[in-house]
Protein backbone atom coordinates (compact mmCIF):
# COMPACT_ATOMS: atom_id res chain seq x y z
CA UNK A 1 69.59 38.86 16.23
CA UNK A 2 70.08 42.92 15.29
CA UNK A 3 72.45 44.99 17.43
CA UNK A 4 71.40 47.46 19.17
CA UNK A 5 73.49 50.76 18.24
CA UNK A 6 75.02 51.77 21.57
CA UNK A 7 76.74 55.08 20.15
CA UNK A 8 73.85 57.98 20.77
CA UNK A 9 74.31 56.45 24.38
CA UNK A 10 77.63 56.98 25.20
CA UNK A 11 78.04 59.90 24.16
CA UNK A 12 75.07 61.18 25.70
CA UNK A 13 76.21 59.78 28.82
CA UNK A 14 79.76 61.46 28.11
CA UNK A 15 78.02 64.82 27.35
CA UNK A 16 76.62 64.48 30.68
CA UNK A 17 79.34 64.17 32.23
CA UNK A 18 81.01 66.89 30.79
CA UNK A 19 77.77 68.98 31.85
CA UNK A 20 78.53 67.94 35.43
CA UNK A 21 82.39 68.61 35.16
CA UNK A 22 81.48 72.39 33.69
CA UNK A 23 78.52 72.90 36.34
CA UNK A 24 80.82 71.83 39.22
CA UNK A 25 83.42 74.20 38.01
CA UNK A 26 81.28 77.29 37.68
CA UNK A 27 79.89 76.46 40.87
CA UNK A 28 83.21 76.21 42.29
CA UNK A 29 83.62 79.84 41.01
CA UNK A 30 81.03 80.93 42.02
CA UNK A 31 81.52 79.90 45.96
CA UNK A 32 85.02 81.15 44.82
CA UNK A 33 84.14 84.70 44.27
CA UNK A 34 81.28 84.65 46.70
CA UNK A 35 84.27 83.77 49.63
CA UNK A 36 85.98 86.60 47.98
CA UNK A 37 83.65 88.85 48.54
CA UNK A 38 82.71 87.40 51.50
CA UNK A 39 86.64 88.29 53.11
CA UNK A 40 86.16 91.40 51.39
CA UNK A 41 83.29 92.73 53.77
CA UNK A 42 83.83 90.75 56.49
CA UNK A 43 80.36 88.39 55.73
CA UNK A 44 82.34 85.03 56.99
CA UNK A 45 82.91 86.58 60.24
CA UNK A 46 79.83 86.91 61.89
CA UNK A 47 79.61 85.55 65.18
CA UNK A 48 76.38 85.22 66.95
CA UNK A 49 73.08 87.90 67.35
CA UNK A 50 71.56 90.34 68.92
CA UNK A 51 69.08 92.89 68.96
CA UNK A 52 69.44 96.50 68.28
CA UNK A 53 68.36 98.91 71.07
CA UNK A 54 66.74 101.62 69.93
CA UNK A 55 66.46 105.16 71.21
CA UNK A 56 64.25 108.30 71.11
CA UNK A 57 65.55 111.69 70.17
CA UNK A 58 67.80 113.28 71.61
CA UNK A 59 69.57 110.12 73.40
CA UNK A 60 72.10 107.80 71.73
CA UNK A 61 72.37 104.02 72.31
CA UNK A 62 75.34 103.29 74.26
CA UNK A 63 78.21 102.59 72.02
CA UNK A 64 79.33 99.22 70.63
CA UNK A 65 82.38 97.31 72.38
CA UNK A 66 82.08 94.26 70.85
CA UNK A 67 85.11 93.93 68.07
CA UNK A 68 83.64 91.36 65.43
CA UNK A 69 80.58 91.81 63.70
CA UNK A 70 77.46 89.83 63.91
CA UNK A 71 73.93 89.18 63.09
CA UNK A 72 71.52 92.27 64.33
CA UNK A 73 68.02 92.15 64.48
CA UNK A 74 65.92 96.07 64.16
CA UNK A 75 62.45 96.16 65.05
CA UNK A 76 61.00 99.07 63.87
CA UNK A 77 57.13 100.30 63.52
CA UNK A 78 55.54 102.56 61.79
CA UNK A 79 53.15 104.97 63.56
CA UNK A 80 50.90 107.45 62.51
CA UNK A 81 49.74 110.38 65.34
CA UNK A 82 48.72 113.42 66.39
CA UNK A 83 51.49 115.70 68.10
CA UNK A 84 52.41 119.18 69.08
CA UNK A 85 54.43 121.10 66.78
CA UNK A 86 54.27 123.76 68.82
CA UNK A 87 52.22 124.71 72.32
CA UNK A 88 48.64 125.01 70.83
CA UNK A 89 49.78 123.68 67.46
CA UNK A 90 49.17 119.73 66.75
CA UNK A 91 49.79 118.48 63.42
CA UNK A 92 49.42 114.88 62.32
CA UNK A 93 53.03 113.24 62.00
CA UNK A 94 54.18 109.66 60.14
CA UNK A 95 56.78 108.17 62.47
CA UNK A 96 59.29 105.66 62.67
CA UNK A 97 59.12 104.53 66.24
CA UNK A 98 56.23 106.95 67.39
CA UNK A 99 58.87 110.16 67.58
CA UNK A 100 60.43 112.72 64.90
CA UNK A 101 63.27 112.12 64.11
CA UNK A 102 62.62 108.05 64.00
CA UNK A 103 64.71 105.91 66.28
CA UNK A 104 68.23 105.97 66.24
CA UNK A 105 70.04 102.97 64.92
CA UNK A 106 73.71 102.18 66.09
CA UNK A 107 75.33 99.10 64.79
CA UNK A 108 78.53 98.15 64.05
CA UNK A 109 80.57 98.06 60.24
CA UNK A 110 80.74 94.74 59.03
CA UNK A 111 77.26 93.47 60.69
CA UNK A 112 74.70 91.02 59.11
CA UNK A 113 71.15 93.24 59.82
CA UNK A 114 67.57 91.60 59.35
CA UNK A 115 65.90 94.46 59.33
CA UNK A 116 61.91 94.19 60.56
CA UNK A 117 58.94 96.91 59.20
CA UNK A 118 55.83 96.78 60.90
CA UNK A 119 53.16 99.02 59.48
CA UNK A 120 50.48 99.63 62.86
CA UNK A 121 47.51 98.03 62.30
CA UNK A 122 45.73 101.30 62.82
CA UNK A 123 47.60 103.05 60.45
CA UNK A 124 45.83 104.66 57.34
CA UNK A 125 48.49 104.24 54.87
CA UNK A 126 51.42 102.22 53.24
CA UNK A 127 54.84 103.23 54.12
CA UNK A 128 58.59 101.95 53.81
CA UNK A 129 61.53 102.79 54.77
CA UNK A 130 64.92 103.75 52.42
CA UNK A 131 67.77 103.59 54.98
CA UNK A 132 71.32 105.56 53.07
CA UNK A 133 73.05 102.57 54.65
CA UNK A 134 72.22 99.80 52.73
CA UNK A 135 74.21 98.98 49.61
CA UNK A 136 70.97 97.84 47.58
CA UNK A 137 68.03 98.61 45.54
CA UNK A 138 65.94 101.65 46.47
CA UNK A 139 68.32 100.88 50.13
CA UNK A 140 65.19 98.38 51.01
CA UNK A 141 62.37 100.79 50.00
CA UNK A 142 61.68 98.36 47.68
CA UNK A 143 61.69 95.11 49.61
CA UNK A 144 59.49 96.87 52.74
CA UNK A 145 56.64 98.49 51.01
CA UNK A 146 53.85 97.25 53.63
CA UNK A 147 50.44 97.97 54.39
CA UNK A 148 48.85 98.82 57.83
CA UNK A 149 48.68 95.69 59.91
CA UNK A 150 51.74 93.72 58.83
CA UNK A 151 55.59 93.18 58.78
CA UNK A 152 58.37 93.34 55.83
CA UNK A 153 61.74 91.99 56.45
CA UNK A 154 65.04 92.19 54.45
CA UNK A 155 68.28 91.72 54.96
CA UNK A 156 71.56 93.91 54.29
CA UNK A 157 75.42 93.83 54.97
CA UNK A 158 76.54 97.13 56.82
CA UNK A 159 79.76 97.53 54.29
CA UNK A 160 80.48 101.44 55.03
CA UNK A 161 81.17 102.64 58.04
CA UNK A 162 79.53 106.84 58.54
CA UNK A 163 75.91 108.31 60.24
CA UNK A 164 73.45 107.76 57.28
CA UNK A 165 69.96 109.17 57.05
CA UNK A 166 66.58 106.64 56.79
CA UNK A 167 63.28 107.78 55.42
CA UNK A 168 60.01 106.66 53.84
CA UNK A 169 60.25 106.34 50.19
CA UNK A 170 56.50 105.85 49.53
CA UNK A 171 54.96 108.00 47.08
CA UNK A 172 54.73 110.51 47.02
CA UNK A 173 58.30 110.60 48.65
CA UNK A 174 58.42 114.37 49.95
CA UNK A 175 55.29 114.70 51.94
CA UNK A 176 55.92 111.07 53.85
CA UNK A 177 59.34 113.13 54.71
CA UNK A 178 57.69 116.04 55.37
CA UNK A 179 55.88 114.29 57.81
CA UNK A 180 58.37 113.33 59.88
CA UNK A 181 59.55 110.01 58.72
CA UNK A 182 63.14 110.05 58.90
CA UNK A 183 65.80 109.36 61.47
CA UNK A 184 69.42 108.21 62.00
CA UNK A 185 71.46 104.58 61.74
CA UNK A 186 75.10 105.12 63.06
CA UNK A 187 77.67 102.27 61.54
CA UNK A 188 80.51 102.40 63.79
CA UNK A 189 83.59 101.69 62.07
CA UNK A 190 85.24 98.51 63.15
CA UNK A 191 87.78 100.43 65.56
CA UNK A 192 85.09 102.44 67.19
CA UNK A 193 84.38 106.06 67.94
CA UNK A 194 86.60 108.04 70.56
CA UNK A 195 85.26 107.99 73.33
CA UNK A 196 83.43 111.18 74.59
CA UNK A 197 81.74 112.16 77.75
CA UNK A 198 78.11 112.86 76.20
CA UNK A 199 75.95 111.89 73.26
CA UNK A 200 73.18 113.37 71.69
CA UNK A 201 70.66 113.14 68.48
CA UNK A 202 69.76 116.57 66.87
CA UNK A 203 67.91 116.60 63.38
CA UNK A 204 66.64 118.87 61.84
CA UNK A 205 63.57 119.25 59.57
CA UNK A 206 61.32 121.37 57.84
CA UNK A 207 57.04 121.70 58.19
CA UNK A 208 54.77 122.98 56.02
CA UNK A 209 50.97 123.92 57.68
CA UNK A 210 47.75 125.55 55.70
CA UNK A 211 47.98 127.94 59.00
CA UNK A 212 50.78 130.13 59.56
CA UNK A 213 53.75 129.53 62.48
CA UNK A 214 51.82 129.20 65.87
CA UNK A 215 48.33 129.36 64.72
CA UNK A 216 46.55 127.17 66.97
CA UNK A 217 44.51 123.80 66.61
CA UNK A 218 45.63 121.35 64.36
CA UNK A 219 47.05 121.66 61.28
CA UNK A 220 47.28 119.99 57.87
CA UNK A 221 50.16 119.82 55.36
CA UNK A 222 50.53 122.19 52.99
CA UNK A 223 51.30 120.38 49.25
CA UNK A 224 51.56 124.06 47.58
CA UNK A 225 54.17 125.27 50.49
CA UNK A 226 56.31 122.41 50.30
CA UNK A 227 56.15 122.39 46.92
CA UNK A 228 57.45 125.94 46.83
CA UNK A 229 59.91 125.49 49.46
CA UNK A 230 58.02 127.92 52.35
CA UNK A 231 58.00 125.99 55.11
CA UNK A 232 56.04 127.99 58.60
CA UNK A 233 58.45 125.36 60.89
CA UNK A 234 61.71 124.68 60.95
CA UNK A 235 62.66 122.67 64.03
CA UNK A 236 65.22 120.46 65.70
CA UNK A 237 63.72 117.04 67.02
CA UNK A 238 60.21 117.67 65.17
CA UNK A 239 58.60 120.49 68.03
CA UNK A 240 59.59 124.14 68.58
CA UNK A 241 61.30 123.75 72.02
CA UNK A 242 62.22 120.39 71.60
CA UNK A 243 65.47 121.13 73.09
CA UNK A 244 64.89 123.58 75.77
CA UNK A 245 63.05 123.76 79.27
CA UNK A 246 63.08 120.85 80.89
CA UNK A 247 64.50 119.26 77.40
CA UNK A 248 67.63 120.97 77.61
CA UNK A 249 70.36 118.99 76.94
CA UNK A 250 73.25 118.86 79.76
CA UNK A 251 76.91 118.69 80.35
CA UNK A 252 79.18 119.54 82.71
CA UNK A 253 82.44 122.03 81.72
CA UNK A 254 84.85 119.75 81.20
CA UNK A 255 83.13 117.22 79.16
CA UNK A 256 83.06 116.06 75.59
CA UNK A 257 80.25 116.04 73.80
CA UNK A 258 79.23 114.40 70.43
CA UNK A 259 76.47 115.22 68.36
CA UNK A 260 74.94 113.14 65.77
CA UNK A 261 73.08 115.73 63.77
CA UNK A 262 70.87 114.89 60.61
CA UNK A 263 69.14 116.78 58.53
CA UNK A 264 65.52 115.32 57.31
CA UNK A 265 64.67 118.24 54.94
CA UNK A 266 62.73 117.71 52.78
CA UNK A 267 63.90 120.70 51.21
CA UNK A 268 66.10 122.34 53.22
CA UNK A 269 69.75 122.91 53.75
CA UNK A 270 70.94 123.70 57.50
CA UNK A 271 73.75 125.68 58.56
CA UNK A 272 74.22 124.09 62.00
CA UNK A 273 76.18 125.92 64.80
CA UNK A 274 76.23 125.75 68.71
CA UNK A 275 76.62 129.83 69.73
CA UNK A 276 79.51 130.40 72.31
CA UNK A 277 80.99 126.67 70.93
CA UNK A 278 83.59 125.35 68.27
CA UNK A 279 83.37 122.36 66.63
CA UNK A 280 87.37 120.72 67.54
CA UNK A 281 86.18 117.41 65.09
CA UNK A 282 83.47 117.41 62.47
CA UNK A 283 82.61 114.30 60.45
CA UNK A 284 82.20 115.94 56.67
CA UNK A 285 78.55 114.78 55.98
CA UNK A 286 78.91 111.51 58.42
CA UNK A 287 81.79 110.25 56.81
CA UNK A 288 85.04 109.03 57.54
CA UNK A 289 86.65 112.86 56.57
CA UNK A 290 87.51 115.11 59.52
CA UNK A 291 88.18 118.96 59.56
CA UNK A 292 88.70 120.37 62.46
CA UNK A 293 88.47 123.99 64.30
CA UNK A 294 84.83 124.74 62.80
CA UNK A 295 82.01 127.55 63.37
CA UNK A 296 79.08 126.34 61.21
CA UNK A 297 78.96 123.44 59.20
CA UNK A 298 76.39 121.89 56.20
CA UNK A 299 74.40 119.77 56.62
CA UNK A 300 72.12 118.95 53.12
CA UNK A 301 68.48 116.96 53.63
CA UNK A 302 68.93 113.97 53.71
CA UNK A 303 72.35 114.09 54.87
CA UNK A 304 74.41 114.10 58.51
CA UNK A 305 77.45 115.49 60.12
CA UNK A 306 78.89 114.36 63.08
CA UNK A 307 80.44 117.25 65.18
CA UNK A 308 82.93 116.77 68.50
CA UNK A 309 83.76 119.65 71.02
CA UNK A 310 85.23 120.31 74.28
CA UNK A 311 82.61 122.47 76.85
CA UNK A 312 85.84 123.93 78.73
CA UNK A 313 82.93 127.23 80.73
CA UNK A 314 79.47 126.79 81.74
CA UNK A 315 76.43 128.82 80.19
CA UNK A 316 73.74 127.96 78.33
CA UNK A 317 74.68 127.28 74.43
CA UNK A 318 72.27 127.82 72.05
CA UNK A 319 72.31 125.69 69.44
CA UNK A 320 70.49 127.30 65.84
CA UNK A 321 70.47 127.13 61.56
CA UNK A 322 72.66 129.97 61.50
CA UNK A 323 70.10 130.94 58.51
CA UNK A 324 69.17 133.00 61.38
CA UNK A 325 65.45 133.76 61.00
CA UNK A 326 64.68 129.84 60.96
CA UNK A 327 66.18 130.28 64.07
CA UNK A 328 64.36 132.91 65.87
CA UNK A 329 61.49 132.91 63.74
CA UNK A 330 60.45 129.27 62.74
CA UNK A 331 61.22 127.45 65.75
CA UNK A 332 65.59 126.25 64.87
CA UNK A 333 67.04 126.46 67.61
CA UNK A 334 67.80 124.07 71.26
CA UNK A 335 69.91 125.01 74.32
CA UNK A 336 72.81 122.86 75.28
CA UNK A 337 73.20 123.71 79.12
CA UNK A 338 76.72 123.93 81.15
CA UNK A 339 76.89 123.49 84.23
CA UNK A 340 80.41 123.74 86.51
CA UNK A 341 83.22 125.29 87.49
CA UNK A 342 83.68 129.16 86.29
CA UNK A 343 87.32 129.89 84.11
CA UNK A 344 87.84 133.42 83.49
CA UNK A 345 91.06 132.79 81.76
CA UNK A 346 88.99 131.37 78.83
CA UNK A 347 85.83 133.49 79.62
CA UNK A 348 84.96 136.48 81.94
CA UNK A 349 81.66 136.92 81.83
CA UNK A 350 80.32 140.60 81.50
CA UNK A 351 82.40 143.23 83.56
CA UNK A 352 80.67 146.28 84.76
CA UNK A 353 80.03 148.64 81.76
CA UNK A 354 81.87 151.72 81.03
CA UNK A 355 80.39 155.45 79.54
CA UNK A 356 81.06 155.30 75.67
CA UNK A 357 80.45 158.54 73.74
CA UNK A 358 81.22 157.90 69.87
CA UNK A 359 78.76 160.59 69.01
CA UNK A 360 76.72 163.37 70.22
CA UNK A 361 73.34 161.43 70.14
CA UNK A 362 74.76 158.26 72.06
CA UNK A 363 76.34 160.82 74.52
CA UNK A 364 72.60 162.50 75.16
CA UNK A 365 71.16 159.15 75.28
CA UNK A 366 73.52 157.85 78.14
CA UNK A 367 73.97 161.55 79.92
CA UNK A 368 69.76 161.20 80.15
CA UNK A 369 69.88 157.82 81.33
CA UNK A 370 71.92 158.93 83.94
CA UNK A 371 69.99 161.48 84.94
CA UNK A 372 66.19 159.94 84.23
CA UNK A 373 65.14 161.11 87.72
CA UNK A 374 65.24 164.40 86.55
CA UNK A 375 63.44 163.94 83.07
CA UNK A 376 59.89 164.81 82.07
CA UNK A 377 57.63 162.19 81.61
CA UNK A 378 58.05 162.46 77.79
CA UNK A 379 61.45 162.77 77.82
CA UNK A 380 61.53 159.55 79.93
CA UNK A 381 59.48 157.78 77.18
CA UNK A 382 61.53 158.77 74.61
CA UNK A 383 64.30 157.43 75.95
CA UNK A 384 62.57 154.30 77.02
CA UNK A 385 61.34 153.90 73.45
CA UNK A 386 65.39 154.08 72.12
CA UNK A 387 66.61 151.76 74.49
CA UNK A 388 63.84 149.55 73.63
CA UNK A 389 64.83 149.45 69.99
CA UNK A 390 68.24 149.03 70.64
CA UNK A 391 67.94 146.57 73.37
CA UNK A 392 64.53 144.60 73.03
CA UNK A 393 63.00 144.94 69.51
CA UNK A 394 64.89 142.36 67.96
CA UNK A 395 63.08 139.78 69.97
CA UNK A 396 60.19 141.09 71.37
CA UNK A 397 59.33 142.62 67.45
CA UNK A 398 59.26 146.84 67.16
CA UNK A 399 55.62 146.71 68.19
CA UNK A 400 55.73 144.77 71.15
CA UNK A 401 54.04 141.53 69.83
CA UNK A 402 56.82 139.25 70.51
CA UNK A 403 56.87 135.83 68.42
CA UNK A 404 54.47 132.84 68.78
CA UNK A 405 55.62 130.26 70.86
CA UNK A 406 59.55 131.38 71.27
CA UNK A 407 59.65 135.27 72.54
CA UNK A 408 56.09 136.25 74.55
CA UNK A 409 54.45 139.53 74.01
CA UNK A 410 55.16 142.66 75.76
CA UNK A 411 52.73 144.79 74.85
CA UNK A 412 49.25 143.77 75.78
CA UNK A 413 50.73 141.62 78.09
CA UNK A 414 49.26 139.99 81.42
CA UNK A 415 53.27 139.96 82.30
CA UNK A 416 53.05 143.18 82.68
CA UNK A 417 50.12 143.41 85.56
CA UNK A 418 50.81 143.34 89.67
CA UNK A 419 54.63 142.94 91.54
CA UNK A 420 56.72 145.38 89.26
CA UNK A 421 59.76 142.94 90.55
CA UNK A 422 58.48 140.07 88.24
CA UNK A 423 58.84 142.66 85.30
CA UNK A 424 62.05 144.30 86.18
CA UNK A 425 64.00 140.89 87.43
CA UNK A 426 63.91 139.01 84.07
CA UNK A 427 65.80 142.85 82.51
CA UNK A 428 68.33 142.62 85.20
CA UNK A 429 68.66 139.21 86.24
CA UNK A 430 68.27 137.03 83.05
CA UNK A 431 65.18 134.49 83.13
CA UNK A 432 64.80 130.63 82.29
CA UNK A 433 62.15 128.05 82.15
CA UNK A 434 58.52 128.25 81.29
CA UNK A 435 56.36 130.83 81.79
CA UNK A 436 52.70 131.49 81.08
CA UNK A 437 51.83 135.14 78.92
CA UNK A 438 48.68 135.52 78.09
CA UNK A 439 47.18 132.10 77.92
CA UNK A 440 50.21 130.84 76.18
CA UNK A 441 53.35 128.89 77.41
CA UNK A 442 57.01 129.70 76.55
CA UNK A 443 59.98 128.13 77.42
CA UNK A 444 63.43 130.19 76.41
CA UNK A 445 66.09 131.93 78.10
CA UNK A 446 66.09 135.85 78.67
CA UNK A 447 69.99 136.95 79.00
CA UNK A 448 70.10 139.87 81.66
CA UNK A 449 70.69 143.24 80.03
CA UNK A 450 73.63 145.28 80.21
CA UNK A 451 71.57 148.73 81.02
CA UNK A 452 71.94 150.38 84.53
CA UNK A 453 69.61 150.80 86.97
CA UNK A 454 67.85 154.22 85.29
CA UNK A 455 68.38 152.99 81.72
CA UNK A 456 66.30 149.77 82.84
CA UNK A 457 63.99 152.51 84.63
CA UNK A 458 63.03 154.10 81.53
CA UNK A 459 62.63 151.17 79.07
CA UNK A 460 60.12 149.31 81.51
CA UNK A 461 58.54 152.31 81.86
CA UNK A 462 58.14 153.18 77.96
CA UNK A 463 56.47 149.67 78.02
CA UNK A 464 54.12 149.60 80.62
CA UNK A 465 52.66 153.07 79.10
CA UNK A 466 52.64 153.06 75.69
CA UNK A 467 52.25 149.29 74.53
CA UNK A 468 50.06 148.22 78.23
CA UNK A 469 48.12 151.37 78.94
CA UNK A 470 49.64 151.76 82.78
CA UNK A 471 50.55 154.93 84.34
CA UNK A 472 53.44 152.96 86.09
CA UNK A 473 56.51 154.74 85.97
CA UNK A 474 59.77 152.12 87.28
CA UNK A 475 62.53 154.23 89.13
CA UNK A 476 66.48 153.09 89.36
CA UNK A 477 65.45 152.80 92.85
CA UNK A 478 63.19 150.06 91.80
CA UNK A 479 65.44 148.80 89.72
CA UNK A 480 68.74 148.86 92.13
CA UNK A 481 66.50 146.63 94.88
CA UNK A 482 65.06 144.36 92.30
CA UNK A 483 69.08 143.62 91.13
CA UNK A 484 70.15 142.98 94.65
């Protein structure tokens, strides 16, 4: 009987072995370096789940107390609709969350996120979302692409702490932006924020219409502006007067407030400033860096800044792009009201005004004021028509026309017809809230002037002849009672 030759068995069967041996090693190094890693950003600590709560612009979820890090679930959909940009103005915005900016996110440094896209079933398009938090391809553009009607889900590490911008990266990439699809995701760092009395949500963005600023009905993107960089819109919260009237945000002297301010673009950069405030803390572009002390900071698209201050006096704080006529103009620009306690140590307040005389002509000027009762009609409009340039034309516009949807008209105007009080108190007394000129709604604040009784007089009176047509001629006397 032949032998069989056992040696190509063993040492197949030792070979094997050896495969095992070299397989178990490299899988011991592997769950090595992934425990490494693992301690490194905190991934073996997570301890239970939750779910996010998210929150329209301008409020802020409540900050996190928790001090560990664990699994968070985000919900977030995807809706296309038709909004106001302005009163009169609609436009059709992409959303996260059915607002501009999208939700805001707040979780915590360190947490596990399995993060949920639904795409409305009535939606017309495909859309994702590319959140500047995520340490990953595309930061989960990639793994959400979705049609209308269903979900993507991915999950991510939150590894560095900072306020991070999310957006739609679907092609083409800068008119889902310009549509509104961006928002904020706030990764507290492990120890926390300081703790402040107020929070708010302020971004910032830029629109681009086929009609110019405030031309009515609704209005569809502009590829050729945007592409150029002319945007007719550029608003806080995605609406001219987002942040005033009855949207104003609040605070009491006293209090702290923290804003989380982003900057959507798609193209441009904002120089963000609250007037009549400094900044005591900002966050350099949402990071961990702090300066302190600051007037206006940057804040690039597709970037953040968080910003700290102290309101010690009440007023009403206007908060603008200090690229001023985006302000004023195109719609930048919110109102951070102050209520409380009056300190005249820190601020005053307007004392009663003094004669200056640096030169002949302002010397006439105020010596005529002084003594309108006397003047000729045409003498009164012509200094009506100087104090109106020097006083009123910078809002109202040198021909009386005003600017759609933030400063109403004053010539032509149905402001301008019965009580004389209603047009003499917002001169003397300041006005606020919404009010209706010609058809069309407004909602701003007026400062009261700092003219006397005949300078007031004269301007109203230049108005309601030359740019309404009236015959009405409004004495100090007038003036003094409306005042009191």
């Amino acid at each position: 009987m032949k032998l069989l030759n056992t040696t190509p068995i063993y040492l197949a069967l030792i070979f094997a072995a050896l495969g095992l041996v070299v397989s178990s090693c490299q899988q011991s190094e592997k769950s090595t370096e992934k425990n490494q890693i693992g301690r490194e950003y905190n991934l073996l600590e997570i301890k239970g789940e939750e779910r996010a709560v998210l929150t329209a612009p301008p409020m802020v979820p409540p900050p996190i107390t928790r001090d560990y890090a664990t699994k968070v679930i985000i919900d977030l959909e995807v809706i296309e609709l038709e909004m106001e940009i302005a009163d009169g103005v609609k436009y059709v915005f992409w959303t996260f969350g059915g607002t501009v900016p999208g939700s805001f996110i707040r979780i915590r440094e360190g947490d596990y996120v399995e993060f949920h896209l639904k795409n409305h079933p009535d939606n017309k398009l495909p859309h994702n979302i590319d959140l500047h938090a995520v340490t990953g391809q595309g930061g989960g553009a990639e793994a959400t692409y979705v049609a209308p009607g269903y979900e993507a889900t991915f999950n991510f590490t939150a590894i560095n702490p900072g306020l991070f911008v999310y957006h739609c990266a679907t092609a083409p990439v800068g008119m889902h932006i310009a549509n509104g699809m961006y928002g904020l995701i706030l990764v507290e760092p492990k120890e926390g924020l300081p703790k402040v009395d107020k929070e708010f949500y302020v971004m910032q963005g830029d629109f681009y219409t086929e009609g110019n600023y405030g031309e009515s009905g609704l209005q569809a993107f502009d590829m050729n502006k945007a592409i150029k960089e002319q945007p007719d819109y550029v608003v806080f919260n995605g609406r001219v007067g987002s942040l005033t009237g009855d949207n104003t945000l609040k605070a009491t002297a006293g209090e702290t407030v923290r804003l989380f301010v982003g900057n959507g673009g798609p193209n441009l950069v904002s120089s963000f400033h609250v007037i009549g405030e400094v900044f005591d803390n900002v966050y350099m572009e949402g990071g961990s860096l702090k300066n302190h002390d600051v007037q206006t900071t940057l804040v690039p698209a597709g970037g953040s800044a968080i910003t700290e201050f102290k309101v010690e006096v009440p007023g009403d704080f206007i908060l603008v792009d200090h690229s001023i006529f985006r302000a004023f103009n195109k719609g930048a620009l919110g109102i951070l009201a102050v209520d409380g306690e009056e300190n005249e140590l820190i601020y005053s307040g307007k004392r009663e005004p003094g004669i200056y005389q640096p030169s002949a002509e302002a010397g006439i000027i105020r010596k005529n004021a002084m003594e309108a009762a006397t003047l000729t009609e045409d003498q009164l409009l012509a200094l009506g028509e100087k104090l109106y340039q020097t006083n009123c034309a910078a809002c109202h516009l040198n021909d009386g026309k005003g600017v759609a949807g933030i400063f109403p008209p004053v010539a032509n105007s149905d402001y301008f017809t019965g009580d004389i009080n209603k047009t003499i108190h917002p001169v003397v007394n300041g006005l606020s809230g919404e009010i209706t000129v010609n058809g069309v709604k407004y909602n701003s604040v007026m400062p009261k002037q700092a003219l006397t009784d005949a300078e007031a007089a004269a301007v109203l009176t230049y108005v309601y002849q030359t740019m309404n047509n009236k015959k009405t001629r409004i004495t100090a006397e007038d003036v003094k009672k409306a005042r009191k």
